[in-house]
PDB file of N, CA and C in Angstrom:
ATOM      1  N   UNK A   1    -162.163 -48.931 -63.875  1.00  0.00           N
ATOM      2  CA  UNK A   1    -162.105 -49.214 -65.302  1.00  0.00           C
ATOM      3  C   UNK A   1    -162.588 -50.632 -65.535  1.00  0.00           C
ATOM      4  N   UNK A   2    -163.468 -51.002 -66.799  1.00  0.00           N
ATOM      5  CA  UNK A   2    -164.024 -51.977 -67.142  1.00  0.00           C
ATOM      6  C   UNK A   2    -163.035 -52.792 -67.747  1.00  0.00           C
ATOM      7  N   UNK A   3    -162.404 -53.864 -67.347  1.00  0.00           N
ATOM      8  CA  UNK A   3    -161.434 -54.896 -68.211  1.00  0.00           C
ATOM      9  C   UNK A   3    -162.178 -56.179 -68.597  1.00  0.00           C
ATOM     10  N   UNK A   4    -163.074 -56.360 -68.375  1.00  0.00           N
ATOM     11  CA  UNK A   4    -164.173 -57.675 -69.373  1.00  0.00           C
ATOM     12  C   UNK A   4    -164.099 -57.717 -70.396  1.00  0.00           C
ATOM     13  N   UNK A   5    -163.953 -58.448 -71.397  1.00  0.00           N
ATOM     14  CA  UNK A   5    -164.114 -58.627 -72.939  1.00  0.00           C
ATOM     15  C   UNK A   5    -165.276 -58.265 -73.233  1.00  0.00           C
ATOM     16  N   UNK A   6    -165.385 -57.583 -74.591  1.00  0.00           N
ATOM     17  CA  UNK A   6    -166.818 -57.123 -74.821  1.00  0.00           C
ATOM     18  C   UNK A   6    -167.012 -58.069 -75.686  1.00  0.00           C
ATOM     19  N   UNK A   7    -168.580 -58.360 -76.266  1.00  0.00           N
ATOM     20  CA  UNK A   7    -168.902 -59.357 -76.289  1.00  0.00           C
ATOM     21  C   UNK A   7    -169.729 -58.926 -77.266  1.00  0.00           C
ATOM     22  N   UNK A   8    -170.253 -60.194 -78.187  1.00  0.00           N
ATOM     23  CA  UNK A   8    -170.620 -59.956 -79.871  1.00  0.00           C
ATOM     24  C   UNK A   8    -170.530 -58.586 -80.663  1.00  0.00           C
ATOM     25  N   UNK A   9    -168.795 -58.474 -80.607  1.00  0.00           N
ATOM     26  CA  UNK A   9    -168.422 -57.572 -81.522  1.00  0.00           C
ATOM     27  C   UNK A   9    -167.992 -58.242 -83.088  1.00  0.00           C
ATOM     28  N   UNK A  10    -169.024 -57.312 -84.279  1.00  0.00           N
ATOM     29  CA  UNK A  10    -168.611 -57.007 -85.331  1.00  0.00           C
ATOM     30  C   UNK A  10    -167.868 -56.043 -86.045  1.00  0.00           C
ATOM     31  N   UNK A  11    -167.968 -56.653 -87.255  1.00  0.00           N
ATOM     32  CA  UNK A  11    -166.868 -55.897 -87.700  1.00  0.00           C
ATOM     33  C   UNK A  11    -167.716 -54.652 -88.491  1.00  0.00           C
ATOM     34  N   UNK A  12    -167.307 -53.397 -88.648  1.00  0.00           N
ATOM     35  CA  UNK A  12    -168.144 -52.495 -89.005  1.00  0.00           C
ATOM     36  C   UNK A  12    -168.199 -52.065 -90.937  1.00  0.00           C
ATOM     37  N   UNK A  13    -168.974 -52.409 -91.593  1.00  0.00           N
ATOM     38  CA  UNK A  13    -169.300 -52.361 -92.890  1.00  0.00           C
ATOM     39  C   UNK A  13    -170.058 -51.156 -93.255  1.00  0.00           C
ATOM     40  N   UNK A  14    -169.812 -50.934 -94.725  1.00  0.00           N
ATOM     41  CA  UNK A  14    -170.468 -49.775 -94.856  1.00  0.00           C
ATOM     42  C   UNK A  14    -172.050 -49.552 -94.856  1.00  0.00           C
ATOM     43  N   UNK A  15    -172.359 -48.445 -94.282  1.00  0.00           N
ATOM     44  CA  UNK A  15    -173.849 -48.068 -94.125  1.00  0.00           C
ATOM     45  C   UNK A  15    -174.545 -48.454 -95.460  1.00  0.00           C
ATOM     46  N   UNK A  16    -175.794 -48.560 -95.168  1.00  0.00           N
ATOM     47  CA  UNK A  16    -176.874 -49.058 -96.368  1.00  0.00           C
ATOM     48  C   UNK A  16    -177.990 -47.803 -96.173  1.00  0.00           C
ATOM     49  N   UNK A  17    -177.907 -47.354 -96.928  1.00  0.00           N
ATOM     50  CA  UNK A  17    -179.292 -46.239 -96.948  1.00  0.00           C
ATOM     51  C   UNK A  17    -180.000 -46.538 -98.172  1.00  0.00           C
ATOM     52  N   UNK A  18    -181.647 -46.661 -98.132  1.00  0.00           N
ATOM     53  CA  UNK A  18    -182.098 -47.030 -99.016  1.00  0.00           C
ATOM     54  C   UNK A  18    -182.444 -46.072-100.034  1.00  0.00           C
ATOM     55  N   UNK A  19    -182.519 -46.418-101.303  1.00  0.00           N
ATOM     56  CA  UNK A  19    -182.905 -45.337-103.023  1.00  0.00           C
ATOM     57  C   UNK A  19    -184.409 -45.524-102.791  1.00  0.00           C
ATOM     58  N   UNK A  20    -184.018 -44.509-103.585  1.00  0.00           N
ATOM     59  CA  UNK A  20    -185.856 -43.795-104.133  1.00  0.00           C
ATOM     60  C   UNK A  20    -186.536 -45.281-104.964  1.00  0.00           C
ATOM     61  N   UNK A  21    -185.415 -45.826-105.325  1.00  0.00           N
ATOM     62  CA  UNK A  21    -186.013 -47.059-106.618  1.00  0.00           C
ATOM     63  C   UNK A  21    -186.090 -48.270-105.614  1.00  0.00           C
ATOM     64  N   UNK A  22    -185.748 -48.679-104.699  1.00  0.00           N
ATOM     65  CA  UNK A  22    -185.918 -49.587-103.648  1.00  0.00           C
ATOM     66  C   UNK A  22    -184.860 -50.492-103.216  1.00  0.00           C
ATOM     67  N   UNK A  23    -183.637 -50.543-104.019  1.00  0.00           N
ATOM     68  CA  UNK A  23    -182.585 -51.018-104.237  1.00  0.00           C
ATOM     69  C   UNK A  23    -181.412 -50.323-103.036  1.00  0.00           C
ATOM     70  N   UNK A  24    -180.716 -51.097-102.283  1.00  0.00           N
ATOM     71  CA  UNK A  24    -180.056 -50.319-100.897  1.00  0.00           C
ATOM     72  C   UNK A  24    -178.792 -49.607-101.886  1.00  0.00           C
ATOM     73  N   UNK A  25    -178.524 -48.683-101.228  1.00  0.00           N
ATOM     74  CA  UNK A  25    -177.498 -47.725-101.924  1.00  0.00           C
ATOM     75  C   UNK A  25    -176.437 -47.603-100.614  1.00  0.00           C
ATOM     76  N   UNK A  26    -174.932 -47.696-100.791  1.00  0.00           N
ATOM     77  CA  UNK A  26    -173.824 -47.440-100.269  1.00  0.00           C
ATOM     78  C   UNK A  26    -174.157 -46.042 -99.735  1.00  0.00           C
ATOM     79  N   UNK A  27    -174.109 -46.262 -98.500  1.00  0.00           N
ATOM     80  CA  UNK A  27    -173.807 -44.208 -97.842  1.00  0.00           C
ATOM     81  C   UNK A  27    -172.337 -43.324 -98.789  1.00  0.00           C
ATOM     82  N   UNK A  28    -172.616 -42.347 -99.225  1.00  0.00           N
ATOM     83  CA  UNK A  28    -171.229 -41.458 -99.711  1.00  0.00           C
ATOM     84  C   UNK A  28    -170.644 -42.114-101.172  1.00  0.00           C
ATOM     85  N   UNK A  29    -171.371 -43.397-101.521  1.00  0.00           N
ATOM     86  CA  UNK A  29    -170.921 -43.419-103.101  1.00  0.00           C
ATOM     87  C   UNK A  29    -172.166 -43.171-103.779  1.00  0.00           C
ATOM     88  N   UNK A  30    -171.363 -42.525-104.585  1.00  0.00           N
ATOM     89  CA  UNK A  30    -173.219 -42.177-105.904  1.00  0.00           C
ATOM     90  C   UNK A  30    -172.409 -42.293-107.225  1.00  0.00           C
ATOM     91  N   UNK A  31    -173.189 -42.711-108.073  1.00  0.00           N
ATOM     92  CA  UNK A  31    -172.607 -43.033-109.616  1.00  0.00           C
ATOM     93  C   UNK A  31    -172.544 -41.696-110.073  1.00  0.00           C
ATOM     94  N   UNK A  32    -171.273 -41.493-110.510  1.00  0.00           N
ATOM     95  CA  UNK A  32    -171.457 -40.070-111.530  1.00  0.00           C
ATOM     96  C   UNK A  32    -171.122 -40.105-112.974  1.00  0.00           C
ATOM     97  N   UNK A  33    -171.949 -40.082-113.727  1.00  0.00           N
ATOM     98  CA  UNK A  33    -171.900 -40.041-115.129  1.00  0.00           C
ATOM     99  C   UNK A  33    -170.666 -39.406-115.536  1.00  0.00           C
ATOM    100  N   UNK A  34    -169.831 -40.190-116.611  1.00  0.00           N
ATOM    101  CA  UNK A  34    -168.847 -40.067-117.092  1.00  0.00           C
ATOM    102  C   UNK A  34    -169.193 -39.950-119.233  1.00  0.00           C
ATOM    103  N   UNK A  35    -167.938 -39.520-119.882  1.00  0.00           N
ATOM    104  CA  UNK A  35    -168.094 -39.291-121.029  1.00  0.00           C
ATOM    105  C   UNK A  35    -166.873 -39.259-121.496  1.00  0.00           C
ATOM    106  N   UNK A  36    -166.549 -39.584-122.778  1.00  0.00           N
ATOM    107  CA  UNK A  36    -165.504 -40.145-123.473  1.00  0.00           C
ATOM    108  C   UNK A  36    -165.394 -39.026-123.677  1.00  0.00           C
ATOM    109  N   UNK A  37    -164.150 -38.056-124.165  1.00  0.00           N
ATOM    110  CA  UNK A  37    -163.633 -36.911-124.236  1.00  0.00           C
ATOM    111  C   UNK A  37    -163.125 -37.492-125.741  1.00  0.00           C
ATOM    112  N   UNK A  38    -163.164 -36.827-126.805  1.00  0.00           N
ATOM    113  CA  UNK A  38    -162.374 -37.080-127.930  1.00  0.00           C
ATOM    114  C   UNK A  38    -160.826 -36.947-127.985  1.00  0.00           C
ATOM    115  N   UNK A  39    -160.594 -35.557-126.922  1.00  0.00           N
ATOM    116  CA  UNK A  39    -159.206 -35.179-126.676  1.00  0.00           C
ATOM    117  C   UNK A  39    -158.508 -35.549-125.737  1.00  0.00           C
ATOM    118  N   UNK A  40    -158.868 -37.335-125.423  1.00  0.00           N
ATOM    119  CA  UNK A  40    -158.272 -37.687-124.314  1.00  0.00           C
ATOM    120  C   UNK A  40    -156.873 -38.329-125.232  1.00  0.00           C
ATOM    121  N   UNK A  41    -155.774 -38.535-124.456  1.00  0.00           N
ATOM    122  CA  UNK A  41    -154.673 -38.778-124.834  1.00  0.00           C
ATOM    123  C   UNK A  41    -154.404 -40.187-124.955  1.00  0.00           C
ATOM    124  N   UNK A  42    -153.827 -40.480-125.843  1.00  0.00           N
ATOM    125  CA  UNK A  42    -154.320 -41.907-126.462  1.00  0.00           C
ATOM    126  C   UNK A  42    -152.784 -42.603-126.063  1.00  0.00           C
ATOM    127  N   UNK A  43    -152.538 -43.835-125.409  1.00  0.00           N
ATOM    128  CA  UNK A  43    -151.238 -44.067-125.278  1.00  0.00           C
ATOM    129  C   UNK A  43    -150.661 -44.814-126.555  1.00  0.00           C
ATOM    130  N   UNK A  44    -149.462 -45.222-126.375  1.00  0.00           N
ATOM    131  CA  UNK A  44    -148.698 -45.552-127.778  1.00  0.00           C
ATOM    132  C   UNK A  44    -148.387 -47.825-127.095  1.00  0.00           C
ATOM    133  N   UNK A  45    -149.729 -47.886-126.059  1.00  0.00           N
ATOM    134  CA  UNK A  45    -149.508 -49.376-126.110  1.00  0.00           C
ATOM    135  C   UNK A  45    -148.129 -49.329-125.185  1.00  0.00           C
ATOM    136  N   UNK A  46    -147.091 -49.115-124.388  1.00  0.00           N
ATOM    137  CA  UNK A  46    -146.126 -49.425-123.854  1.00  0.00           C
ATOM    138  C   UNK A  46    -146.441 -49.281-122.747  1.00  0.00           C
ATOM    139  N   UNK A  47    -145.467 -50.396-121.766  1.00  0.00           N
ATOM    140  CA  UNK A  47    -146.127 -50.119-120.569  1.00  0.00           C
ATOM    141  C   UNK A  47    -145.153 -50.907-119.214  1.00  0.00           C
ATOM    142  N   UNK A  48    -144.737 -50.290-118.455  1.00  0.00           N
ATOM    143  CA  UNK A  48    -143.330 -51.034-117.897  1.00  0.00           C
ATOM    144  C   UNK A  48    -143.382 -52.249-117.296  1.00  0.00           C
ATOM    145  N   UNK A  49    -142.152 -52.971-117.167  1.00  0.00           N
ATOM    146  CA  UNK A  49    -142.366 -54.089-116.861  1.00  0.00           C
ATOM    147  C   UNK A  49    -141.440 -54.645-116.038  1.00  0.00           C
ATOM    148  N   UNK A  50    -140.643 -53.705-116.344  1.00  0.00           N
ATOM    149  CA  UNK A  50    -138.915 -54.043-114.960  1.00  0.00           C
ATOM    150  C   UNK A  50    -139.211 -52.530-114.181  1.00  0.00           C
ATOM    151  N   UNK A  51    -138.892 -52.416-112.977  1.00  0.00           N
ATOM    152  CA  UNK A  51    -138.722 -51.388-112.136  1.00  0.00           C
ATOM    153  C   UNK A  51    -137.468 -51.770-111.298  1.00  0.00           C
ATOM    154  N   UNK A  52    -136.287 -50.442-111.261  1.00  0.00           N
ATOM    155  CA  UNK A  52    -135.316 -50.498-110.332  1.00  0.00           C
ATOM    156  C   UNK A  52    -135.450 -49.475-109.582  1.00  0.00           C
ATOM    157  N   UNK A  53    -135.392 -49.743-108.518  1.00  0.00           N
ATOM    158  CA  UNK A  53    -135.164 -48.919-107.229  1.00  0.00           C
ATOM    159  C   UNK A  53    -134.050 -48.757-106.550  1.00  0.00           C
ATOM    160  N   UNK A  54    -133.244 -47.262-106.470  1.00  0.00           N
ATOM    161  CA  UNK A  54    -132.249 -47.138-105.665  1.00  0.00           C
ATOM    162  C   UNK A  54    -132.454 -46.180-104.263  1.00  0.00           C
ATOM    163  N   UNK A  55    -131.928 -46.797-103.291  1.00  0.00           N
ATOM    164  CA  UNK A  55    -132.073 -45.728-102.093  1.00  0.00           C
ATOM    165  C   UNK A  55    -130.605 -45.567-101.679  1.00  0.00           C
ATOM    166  N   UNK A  56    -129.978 -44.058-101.478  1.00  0.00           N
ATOM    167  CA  UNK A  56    -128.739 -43.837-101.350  1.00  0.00           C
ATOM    168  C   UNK A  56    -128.875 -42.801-100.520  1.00  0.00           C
ATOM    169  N   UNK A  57    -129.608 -42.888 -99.189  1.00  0.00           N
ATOM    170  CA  UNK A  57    -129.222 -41.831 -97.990  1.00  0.00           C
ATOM    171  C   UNK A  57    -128.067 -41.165 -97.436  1.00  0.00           C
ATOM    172  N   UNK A  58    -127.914 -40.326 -97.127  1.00  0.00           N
ATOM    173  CA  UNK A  58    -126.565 -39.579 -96.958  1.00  0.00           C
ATOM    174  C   UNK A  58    -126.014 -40.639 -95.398  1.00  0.00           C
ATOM    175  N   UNK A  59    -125.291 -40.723 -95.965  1.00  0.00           N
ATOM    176  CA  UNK A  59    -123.969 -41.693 -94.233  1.00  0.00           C
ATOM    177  C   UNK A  59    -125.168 -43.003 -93.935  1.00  0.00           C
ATOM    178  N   UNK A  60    -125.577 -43.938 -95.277  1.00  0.00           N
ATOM    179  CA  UNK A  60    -126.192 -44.604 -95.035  1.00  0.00           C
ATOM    180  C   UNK A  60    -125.811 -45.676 -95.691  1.00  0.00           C
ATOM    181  N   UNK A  61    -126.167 -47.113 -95.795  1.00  0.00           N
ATOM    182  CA  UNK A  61    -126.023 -48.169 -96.890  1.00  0.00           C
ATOM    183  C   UNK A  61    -126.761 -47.800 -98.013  1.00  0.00           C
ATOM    184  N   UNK A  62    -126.204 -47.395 -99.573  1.00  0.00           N
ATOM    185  CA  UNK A  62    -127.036 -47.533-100.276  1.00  0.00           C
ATOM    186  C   UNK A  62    -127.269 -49.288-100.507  1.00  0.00           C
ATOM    187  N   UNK A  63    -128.496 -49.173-101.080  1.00  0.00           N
ATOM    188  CA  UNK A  63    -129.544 -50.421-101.966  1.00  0.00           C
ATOM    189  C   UNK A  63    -130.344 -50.522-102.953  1.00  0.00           C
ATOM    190  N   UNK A  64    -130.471 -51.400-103.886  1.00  0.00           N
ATOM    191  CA  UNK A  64    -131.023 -51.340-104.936  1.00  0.00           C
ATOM    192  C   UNK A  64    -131.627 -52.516-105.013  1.00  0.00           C
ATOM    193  N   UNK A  65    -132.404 -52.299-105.703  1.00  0.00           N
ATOM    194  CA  UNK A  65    -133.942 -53.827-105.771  1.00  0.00           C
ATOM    195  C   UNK A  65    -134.356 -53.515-107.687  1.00  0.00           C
ATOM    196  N   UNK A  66    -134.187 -54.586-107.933  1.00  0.00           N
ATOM    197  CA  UNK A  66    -134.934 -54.977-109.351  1.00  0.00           C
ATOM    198  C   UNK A  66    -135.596 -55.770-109.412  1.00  0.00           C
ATOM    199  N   UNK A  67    -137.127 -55.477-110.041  1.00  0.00           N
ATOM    200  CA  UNK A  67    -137.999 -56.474-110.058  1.00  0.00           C
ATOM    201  C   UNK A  67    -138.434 -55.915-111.345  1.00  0.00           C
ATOM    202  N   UNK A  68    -139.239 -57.625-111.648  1.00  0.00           N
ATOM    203  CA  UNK A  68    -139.770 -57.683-113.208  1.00  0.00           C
ATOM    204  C   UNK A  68    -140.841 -58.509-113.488  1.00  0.00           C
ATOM    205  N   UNK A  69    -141.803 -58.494-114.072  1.00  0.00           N
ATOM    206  CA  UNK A  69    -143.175 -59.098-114.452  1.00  0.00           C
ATOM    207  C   UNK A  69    -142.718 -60.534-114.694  1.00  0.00           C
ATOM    208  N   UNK A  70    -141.392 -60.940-115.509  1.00  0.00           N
ATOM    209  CA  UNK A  70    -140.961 -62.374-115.699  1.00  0.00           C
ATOM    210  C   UNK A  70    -140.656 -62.954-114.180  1.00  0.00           C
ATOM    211  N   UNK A  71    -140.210 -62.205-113.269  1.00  0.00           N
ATOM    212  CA  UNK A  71    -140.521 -63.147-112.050  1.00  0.00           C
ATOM    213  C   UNK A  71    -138.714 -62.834-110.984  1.00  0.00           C
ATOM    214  N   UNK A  72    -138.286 -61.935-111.654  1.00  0.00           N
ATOM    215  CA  UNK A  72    -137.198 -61.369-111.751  1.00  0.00           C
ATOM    216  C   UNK A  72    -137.291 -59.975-109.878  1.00  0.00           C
ATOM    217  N   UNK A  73    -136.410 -60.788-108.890  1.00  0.00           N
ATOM    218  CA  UNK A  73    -136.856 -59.815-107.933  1.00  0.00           C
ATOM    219  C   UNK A  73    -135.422 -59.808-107.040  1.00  0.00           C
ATOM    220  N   UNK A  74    -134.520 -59.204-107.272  1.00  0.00           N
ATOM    221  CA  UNK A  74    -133.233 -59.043-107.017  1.00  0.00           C
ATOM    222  C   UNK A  74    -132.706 -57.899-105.803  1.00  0.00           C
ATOM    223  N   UNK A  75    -132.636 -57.895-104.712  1.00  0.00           N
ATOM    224  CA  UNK A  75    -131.976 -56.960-103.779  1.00  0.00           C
ATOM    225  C   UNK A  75    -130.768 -56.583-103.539  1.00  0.00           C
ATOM    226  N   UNK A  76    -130.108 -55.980-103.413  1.00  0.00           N
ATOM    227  CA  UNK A  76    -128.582 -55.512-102.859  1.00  0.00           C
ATOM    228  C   UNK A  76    -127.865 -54.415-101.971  1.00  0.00           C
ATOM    229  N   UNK A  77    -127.288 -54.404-101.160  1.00  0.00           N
ATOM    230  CA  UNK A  77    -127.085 -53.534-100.105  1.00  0.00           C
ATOM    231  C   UNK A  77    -125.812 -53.569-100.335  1.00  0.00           C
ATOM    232  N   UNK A  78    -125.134 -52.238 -99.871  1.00  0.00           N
ATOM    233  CA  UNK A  78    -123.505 -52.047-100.293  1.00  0.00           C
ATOM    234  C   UNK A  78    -123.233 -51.221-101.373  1.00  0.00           C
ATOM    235  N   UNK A  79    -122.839 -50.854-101.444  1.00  0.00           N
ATOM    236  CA  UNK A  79    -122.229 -49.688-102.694  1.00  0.00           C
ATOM    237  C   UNK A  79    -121.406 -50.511-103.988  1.00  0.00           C
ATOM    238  N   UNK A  80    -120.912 -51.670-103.504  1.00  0.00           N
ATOM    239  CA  UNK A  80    -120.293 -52.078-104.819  1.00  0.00           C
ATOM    240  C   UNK A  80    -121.500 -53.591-105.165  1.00  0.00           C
ATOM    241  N   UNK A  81    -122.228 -53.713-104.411  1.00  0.00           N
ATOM    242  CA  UNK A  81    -123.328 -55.239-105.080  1.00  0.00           C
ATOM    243  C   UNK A  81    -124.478 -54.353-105.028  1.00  0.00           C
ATOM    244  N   UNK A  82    -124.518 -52.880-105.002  1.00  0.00           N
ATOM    245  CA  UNK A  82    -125.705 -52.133-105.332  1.00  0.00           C
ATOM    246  C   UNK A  82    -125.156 -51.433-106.993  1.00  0.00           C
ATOM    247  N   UNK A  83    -124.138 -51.060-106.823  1.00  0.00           N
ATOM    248  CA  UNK A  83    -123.763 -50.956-108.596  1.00  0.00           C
ATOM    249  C   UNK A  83    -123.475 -51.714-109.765  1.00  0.00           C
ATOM    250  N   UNK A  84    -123.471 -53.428-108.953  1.00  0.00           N
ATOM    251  CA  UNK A  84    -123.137 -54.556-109.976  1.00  0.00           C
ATOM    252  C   UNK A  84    -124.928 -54.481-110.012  1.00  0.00           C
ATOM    253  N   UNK A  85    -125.948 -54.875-109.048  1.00  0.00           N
ATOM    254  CA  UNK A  85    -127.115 -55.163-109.606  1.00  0.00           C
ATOM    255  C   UNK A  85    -127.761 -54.236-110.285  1.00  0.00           C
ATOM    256  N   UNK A  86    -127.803 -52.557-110.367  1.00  0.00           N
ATOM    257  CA  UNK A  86    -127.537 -51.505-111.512  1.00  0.00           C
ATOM    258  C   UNK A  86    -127.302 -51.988-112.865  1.00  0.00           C
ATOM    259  N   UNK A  87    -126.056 -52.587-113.043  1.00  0.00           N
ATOM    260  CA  UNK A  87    -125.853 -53.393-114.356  1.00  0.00           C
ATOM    261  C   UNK A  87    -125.760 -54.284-114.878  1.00  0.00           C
ATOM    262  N   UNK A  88    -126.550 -55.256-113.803  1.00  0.00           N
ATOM    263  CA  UNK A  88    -127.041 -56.605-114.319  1.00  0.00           C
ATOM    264  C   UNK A  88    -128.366 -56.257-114.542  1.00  0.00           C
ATOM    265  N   UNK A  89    -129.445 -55.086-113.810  1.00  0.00           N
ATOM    266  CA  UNK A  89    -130.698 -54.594-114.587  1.00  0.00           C
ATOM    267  C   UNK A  89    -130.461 -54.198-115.454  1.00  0.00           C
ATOM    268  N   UNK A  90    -129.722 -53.754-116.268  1.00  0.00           N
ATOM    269  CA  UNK A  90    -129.588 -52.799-117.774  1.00  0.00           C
ATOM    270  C   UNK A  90    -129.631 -54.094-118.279  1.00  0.00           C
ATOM    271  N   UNK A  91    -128.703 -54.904-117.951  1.00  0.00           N
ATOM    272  CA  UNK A  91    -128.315 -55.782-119.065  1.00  0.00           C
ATOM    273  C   UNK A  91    -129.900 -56.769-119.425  1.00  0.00           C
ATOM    274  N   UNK A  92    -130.348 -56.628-118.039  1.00  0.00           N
ATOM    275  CA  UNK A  92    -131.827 -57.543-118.372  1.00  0.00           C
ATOM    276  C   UNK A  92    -132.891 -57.320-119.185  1.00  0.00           C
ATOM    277  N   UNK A  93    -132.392 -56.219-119.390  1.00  0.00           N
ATOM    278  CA  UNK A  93    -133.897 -55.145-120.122  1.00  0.00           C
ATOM    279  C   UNK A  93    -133.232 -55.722-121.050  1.00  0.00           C
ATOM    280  N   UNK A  94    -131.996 -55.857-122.130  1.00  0.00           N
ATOM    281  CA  UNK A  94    -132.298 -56.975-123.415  1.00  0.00           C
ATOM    282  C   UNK A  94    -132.553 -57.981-123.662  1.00  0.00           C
ATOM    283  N   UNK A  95    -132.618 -58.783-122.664  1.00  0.00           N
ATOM    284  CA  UNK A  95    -132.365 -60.431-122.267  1.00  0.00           C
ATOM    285  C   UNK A  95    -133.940 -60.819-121.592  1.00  0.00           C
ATOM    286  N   UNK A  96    -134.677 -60.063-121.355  1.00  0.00           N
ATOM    287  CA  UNK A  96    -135.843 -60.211-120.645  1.00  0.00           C
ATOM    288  C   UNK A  96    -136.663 -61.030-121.467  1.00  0.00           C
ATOM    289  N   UNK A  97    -137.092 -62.138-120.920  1.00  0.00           N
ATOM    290  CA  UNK A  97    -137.952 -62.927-121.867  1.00  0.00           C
ATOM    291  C   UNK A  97    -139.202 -62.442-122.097  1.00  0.00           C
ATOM    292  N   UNK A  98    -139.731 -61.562-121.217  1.00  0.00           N
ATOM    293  CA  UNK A  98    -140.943 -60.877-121.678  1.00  0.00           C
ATOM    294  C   UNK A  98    -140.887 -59.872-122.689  1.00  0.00           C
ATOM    295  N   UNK A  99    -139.640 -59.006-122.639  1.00  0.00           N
ATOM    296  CA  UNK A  99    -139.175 -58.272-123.425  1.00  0.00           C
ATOM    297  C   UNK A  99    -139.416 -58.465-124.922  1.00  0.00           C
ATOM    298  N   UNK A 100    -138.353 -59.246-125.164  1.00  0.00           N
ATOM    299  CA  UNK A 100    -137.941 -59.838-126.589  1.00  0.00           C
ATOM    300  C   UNK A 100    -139.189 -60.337-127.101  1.00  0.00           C
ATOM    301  N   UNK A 101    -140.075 -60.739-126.309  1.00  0.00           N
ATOM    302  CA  UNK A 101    -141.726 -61.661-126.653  1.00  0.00           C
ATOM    303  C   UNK A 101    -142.238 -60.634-127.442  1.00  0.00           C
ATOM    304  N   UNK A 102    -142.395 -59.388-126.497  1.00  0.00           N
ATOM    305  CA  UNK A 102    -143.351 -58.507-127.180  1.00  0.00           C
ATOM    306  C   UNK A 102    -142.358 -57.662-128.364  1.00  0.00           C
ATOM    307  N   UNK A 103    -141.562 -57.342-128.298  1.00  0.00           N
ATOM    308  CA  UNK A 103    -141.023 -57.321-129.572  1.00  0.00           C
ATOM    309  C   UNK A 103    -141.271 -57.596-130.801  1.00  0.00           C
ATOM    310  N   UNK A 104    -141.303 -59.398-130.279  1.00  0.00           N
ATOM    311  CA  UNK A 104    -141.096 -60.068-131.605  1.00  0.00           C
ATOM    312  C   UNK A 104    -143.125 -60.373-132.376  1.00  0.00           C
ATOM    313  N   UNK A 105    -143.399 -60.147-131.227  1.00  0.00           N
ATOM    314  CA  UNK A 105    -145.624 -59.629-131.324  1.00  0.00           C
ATOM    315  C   UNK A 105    -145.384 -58.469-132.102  1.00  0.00           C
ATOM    316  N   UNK A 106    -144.719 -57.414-131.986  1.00  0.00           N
ATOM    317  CA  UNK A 106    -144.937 -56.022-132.411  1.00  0.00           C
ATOM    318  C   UNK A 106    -144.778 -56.045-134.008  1.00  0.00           C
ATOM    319  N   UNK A 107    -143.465 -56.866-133.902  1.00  0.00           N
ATOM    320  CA  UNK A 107    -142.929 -56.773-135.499  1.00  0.00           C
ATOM    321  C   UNK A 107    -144.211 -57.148-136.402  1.00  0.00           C
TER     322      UNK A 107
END
């Protein structure tokens, strides 16, 4: 067996195959024409900004993690500092300074 370092290795990038127009084209991407659908579903502008996560495995530690766009990134393990940070996230969603911002934009 060969154990020598191999020698002027790069790193491997995607293939270049050249267009009909002369311009190098990506191997396996091709532009595909797209079109505005009239009946596409239009959102109502909202869009989240706190996420809580609970994990509660059977014969396990549950944990919970809250994080938030204001900068807000909270962990807890245990069953009773995984149900206090539960309701210190509720309580944040009124108190959220990003929150109340856009609110007070909306009005």
């Amino acid at each position: 067996m060969n154990t020598r370092p191999a020698t002027n290795l790069h790193l491997a990038g995607p293939a270049d195959t050249p267009d009909s127009g002369g311009a190098p084209k990506v191997a396996g991407r091709e532009a595909v024409p797209s079109s505005v659908r009239s009946d596409q579903p239009v959102g109502d502008g909202r869009y989240p900004i706190a996420w809580l996560t609970i994990s509660a495995p059977r014969g396990a530690v549950p944990t919970a993690t809250s994080v938030c766009e204001c900068g807000r990134n909270l962990f807890a393990a245990g069953q009773r500092k995984a149900l206090a940070l539960i309701a210190d996230h509720t309580d944040h969603r009124t108190r959220c300074p990003l929150r109340t911002t856009e609110e007070r934009n909306a009005s």
